[in-house]
PDB file of N, CA and C in Angstrom:
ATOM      1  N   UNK A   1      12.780 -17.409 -16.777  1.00  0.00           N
ATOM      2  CA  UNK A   1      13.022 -16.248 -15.946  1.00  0.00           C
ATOM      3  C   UNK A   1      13.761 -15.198 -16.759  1.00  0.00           C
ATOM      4  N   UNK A   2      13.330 -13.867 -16.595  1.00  0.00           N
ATOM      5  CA  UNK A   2      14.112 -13.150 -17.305  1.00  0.00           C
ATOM      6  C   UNK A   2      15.282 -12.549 -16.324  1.00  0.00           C
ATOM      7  N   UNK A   3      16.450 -11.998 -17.230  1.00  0.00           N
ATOM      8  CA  UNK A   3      17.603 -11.450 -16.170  1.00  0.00           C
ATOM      9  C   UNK A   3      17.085 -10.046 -15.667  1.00  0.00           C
ATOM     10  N   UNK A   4      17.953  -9.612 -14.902  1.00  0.00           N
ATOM     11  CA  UNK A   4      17.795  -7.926 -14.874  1.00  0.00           C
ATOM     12  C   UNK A   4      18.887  -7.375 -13.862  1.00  0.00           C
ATOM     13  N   UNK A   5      19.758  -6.377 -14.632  1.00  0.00           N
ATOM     14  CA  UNK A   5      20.973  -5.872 -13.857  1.00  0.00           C
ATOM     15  C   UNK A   5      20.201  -5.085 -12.914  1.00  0.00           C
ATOM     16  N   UNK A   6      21.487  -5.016 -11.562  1.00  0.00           N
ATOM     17  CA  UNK A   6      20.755  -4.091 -10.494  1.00  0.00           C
ATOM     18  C   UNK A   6      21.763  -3.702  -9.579  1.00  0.00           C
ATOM     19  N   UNK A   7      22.099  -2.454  -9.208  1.00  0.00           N
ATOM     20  CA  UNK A   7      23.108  -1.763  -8.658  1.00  0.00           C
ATOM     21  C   UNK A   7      22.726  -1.464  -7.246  1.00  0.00           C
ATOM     22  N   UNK A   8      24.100  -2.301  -6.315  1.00  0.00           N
ATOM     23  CA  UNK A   8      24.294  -2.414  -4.878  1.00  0.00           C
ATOM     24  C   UNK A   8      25.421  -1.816  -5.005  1.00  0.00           C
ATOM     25  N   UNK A   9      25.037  -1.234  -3.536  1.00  0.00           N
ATOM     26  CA  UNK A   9      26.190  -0.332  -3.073  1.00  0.00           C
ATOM     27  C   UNK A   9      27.244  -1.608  -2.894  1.00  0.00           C
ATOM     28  N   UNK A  10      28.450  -1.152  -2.336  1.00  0.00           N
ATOM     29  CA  UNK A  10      29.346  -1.912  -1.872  1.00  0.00           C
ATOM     30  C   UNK A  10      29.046  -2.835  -0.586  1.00  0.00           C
ATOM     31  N   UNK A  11      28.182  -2.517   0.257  1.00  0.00           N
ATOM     32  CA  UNK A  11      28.268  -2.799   1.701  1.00  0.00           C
ATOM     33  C   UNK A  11      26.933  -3.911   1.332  1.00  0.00           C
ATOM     34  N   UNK A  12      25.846  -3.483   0.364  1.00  0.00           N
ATOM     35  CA  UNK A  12      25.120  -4.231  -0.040  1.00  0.00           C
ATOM     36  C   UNK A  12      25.644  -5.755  -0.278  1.00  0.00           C
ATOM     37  N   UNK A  13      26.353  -5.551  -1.186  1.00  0.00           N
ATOM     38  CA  UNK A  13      26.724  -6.304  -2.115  1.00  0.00           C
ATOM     39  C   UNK A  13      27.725  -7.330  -1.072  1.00  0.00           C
ATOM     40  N   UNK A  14      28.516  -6.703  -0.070  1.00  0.00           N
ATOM     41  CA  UNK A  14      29.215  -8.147   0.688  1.00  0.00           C
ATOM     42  C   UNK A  14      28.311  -8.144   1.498  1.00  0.00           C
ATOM     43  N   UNK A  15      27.472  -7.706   2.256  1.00  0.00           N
ATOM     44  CA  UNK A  15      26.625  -8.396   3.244  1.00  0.00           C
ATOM     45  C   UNK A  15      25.453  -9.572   2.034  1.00  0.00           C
ATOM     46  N   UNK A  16      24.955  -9.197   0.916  1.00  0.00           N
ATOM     47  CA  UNK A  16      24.478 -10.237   0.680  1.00  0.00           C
ATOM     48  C   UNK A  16      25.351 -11.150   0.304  1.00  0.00           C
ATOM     49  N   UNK A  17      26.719 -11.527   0.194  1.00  0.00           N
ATOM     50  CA  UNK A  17      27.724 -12.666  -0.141  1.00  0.00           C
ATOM     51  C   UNK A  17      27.862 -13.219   1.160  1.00  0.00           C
ATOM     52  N   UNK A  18      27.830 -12.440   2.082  1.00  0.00           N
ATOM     53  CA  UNK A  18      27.864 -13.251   3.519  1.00  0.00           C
ATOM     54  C   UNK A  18      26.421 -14.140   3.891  1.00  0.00           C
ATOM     55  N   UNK A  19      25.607 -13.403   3.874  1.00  0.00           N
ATOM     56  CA  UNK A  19      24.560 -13.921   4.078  1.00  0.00           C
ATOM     57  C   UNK A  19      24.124 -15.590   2.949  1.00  0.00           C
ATOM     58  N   UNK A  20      24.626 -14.821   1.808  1.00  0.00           N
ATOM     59  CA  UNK A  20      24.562 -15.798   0.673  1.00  0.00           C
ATOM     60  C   UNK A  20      25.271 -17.314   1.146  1.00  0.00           C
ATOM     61  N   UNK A  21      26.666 -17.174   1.598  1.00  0.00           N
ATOM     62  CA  UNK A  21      27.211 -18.090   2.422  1.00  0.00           C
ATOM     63  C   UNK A  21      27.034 -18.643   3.519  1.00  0.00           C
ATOM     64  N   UNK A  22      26.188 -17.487   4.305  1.00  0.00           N
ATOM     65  CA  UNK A  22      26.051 -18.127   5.988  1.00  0.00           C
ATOM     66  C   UNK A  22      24.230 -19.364   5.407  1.00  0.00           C
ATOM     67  N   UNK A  23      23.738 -19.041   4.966  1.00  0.00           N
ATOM     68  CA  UNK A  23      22.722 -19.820   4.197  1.00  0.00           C
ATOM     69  C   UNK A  23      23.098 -20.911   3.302  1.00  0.00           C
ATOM     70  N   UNK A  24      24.453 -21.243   2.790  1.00  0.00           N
ATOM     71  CA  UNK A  24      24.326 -21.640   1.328  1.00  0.00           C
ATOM     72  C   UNK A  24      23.297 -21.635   0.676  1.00  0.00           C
ATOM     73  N   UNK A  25      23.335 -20.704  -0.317  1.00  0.00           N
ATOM     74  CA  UNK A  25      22.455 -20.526  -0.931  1.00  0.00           C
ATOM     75  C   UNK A  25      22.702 -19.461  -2.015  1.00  0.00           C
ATOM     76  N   UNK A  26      22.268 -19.043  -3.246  1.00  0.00           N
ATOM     77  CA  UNK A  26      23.099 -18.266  -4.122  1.00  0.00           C
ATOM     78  C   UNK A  26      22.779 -16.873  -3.769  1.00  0.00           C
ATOM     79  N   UNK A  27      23.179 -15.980  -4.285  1.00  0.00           N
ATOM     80  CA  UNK A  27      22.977 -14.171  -3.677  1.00  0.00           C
ATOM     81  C   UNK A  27      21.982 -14.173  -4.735  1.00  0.00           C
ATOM     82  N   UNK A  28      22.025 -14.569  -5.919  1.00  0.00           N
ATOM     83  CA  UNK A  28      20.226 -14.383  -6.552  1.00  0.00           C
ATOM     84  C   UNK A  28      19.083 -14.692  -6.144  1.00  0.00           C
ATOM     85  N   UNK A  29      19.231 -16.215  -5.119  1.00  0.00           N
ATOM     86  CA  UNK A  29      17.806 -16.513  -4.502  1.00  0.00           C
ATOM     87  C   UNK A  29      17.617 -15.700  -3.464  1.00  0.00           C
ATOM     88  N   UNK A  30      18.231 -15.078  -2.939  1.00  0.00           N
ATOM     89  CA  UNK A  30      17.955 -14.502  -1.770  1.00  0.00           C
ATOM     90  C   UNK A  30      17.219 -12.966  -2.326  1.00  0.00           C
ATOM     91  N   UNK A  31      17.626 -12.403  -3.381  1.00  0.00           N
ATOM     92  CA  UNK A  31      17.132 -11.281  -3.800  1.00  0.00           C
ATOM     93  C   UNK A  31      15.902 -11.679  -4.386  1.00  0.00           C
ATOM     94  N   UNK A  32      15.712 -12.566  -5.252  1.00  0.00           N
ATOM     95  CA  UNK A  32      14.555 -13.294  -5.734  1.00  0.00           C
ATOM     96  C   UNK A  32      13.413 -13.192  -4.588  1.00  0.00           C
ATOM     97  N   UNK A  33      13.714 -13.571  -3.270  1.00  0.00           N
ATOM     98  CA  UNK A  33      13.075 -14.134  -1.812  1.00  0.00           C
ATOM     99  C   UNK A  33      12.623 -12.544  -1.189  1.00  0.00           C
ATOM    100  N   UNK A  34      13.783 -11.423  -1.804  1.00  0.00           N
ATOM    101  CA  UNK A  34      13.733 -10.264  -1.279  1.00  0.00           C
ATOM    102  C   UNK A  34      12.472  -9.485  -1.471  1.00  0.00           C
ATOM    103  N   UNK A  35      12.675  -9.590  -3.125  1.00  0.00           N
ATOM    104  CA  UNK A  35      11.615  -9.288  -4.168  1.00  0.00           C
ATOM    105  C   UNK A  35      10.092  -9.812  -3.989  1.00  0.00           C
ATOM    106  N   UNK A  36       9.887 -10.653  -3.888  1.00  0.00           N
ATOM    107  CA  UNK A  36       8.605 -11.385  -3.704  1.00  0.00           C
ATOM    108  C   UNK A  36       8.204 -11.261  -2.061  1.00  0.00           C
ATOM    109  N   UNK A  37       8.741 -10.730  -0.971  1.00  0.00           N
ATOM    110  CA  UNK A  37       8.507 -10.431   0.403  1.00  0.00           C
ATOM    111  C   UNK A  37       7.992  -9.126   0.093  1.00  0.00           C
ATOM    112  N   UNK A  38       8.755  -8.072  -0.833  1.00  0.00           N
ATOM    113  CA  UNK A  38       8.342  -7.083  -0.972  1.00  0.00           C
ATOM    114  C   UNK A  38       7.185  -6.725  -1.735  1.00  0.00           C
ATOM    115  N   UNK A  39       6.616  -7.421  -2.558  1.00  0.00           N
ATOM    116  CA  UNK A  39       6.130  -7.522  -3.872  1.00  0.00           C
ATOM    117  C   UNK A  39       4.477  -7.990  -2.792  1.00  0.00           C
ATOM    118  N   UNK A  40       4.331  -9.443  -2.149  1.00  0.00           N
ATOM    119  CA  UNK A  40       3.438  -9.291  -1.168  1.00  0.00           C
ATOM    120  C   UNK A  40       3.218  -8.898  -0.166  1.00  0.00           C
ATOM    121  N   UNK A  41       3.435  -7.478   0.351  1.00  0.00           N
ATOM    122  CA  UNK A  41       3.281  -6.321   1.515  1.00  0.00           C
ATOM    123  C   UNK A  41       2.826  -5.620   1.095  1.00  0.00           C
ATOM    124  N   UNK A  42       3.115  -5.142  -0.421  1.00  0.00           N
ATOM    125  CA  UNK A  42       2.417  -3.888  -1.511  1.00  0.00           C
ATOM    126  C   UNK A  42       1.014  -4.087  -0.911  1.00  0.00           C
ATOM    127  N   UNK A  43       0.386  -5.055  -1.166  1.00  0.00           N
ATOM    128  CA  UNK A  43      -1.440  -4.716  -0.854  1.00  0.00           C
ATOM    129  C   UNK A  43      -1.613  -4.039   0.257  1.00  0.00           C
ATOM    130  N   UNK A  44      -1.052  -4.524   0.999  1.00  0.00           N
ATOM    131  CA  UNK A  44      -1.151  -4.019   2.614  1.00  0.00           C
ATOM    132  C   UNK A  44      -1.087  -2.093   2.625  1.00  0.00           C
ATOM    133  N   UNK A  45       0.292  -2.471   2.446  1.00  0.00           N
ATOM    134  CA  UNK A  45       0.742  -1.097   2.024  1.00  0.00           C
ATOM    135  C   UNK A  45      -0.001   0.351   0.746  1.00  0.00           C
ATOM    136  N   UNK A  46      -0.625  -0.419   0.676  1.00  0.00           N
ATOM    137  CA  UNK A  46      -1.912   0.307  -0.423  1.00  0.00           C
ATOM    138  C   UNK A  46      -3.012   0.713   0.140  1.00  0.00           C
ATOM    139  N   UNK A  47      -3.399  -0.637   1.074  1.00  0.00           N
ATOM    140  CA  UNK A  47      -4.678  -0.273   1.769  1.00  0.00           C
ATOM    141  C   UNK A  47      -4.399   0.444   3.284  1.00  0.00           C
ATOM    142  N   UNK A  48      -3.133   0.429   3.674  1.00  0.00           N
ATOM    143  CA  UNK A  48      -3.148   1.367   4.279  1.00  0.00           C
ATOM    144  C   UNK A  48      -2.747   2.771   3.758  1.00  0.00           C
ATOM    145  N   UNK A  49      -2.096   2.847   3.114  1.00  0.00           N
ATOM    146  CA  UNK A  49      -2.219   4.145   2.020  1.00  0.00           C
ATOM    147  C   UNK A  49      -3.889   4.965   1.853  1.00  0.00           C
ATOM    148  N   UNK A  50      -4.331   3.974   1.305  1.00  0.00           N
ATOM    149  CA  UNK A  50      -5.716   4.041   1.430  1.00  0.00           C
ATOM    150  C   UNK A  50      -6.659   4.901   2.218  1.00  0.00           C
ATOM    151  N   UNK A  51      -6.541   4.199   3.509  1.00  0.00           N
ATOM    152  CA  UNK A  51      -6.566   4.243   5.039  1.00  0.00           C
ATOM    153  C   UNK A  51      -6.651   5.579   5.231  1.00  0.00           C
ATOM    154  N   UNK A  52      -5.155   5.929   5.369  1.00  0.00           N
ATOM    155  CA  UNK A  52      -4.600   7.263   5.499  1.00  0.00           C
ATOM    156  C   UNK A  52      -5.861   8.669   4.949  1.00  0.00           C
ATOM    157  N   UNK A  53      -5.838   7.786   3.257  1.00  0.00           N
ATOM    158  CA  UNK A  53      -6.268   9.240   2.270  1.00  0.00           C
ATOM    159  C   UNK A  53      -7.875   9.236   3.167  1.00  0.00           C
ATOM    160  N   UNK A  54      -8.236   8.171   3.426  1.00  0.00           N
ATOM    161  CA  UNK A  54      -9.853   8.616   3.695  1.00  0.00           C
ATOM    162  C   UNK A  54      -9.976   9.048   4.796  1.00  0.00           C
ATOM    163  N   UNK A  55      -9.477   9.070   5.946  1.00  0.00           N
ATOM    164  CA  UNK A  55      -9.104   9.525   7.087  1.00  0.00           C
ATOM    165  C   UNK A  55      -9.134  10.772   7.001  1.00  0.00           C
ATOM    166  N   UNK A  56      -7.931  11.141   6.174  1.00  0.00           N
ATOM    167  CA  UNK A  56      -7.427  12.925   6.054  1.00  0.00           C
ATOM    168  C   UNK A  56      -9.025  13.173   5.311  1.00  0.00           C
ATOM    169  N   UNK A  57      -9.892  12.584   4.435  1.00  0.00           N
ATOM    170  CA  UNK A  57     -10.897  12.983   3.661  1.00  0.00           C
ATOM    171  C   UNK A  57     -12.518  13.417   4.626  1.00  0.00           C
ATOM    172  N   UNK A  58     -12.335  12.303   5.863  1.00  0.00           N
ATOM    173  CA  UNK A  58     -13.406  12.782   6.240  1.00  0.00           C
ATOM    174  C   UNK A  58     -13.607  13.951   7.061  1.00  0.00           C
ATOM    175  N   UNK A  59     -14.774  14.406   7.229  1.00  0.00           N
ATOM    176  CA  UNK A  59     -15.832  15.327   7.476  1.00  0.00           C
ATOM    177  C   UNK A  59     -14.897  16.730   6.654  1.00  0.00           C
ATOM    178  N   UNK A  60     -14.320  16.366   5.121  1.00  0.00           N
ATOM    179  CA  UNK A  60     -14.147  17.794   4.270  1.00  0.00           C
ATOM    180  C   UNK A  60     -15.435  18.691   3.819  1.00  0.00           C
ATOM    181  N   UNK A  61     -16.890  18.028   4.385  1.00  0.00           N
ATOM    182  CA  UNK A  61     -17.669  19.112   3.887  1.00  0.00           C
ATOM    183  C   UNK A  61     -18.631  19.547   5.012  1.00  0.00           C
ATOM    184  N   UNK A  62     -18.333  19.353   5.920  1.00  0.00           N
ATOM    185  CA  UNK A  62     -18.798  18.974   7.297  1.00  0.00           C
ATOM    186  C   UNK A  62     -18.817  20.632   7.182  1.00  0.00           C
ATOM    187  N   UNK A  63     -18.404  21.785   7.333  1.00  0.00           N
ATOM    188  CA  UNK A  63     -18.948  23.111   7.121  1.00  0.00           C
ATOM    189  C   UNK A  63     -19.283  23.697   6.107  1.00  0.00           C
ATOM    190  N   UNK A  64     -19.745  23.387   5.071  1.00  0.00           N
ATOM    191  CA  UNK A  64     -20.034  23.984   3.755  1.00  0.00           C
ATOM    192  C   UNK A  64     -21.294  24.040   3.806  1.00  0.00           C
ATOM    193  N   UNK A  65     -22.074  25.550   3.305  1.00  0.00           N
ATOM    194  CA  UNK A  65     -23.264  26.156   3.822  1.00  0.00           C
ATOM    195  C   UNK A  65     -24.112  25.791   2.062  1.00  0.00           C
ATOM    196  N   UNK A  66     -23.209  25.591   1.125  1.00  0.00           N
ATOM    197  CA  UNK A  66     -23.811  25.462   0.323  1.00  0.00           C
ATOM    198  C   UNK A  66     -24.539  24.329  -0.592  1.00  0.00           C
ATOM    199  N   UNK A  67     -24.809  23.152   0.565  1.00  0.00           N
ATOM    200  CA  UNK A  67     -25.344  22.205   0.505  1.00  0.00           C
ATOM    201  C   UNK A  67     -26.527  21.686   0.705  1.00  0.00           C
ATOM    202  N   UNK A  68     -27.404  21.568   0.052  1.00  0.00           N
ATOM    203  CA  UNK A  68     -29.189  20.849   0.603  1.00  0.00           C
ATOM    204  C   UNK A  68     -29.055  19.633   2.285  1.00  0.00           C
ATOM    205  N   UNK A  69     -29.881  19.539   2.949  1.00  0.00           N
ATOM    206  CA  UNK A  69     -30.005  18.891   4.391  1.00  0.00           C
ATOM    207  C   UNK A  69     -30.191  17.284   3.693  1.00  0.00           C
ATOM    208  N   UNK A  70     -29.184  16.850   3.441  1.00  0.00           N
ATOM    209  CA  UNK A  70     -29.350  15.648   3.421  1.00  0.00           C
ATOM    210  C   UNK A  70     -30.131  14.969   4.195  1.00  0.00           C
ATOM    211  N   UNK A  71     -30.497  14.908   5.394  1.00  0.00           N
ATOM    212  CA  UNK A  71     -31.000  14.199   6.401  1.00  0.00           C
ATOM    213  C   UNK A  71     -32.829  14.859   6.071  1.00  0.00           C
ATOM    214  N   UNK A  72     -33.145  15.701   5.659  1.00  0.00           N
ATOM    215  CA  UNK A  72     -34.409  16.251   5.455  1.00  0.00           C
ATOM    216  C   UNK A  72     -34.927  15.224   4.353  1.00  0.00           C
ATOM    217  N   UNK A  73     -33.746  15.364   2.973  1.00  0.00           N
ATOM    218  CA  UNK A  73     -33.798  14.995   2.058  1.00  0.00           C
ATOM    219  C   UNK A  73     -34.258  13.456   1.797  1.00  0.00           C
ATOM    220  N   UNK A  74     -33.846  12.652   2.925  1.00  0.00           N
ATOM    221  CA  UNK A  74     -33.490  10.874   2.730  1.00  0.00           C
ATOM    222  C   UNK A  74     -35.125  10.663   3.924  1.00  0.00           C
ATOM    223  N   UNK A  75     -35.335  12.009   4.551  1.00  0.00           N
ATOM    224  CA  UNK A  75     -36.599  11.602   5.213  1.00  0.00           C
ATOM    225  C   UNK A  75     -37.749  11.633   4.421  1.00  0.00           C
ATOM    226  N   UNK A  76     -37.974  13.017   3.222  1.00  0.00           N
ATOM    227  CA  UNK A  76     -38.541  12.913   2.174  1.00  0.00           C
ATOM    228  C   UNK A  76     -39.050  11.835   1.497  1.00  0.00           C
ATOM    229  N   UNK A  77     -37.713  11.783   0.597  1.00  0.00           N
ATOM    230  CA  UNK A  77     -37.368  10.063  -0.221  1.00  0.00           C
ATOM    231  C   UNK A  77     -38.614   8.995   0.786  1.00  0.00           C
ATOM    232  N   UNK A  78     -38.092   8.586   1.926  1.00  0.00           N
ATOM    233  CA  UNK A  78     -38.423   7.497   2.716  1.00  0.00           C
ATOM    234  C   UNK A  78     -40.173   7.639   2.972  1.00  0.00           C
ATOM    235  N   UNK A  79     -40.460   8.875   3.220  1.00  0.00           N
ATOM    236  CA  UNK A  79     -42.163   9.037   3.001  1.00  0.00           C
ATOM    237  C   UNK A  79     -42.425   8.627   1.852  1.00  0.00           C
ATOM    238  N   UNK A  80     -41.627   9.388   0.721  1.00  0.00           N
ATOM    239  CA  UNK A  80     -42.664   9.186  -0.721  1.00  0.00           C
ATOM    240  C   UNK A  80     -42.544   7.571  -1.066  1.00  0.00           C
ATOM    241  N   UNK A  81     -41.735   6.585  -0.626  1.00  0.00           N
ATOM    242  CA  UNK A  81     -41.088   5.577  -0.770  1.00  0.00           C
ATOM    243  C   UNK A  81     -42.598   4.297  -0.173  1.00  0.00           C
ATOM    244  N   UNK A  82     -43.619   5.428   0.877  1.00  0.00           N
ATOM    245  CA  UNK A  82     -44.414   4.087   1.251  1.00  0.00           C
ATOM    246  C   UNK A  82     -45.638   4.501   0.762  1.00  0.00           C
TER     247      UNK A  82
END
């Protein structure tokens, strides 16, 4: 395991000694436990990120005049296709 310093406020720092105690258990595993709770939510938190961007994304061309009729276009395709 590697180390790594990390700066808690004051109030941080005795509520995890309490907690550390009301658990026995050391104030590193619990940050360790902190870390890795946080660490697997990220996906989530991505794909709803995600979520969000495509949401705000759809129908952005939904008025733009300077586009060919897709729907003409894929009927085309689908004739020359048989």
């Amino acid at each position: 395991m590697t180390q790594m310093a990390i700066h808690l406020t004051r109030k941080e720092l005795d509520t995890l000694a309490f907690l550390a105690h009301k658990r026995s258990r050391e104030q590193t595993d619990l940050i360790r436990e902190a870390v890795d709770t946080f660490l697997v939510q990220q996906p989530a938190r991505q794909t709803d990120r995600r979520r969000v961007t495509l949401n705000q994304l759809a129908g952005i061309w939904r008025n733009r005049t300077d586009l060919p009729d897709f729907d003409a276009l894929r009927r085309e395709w689908d004739r020359s296709s048989d």
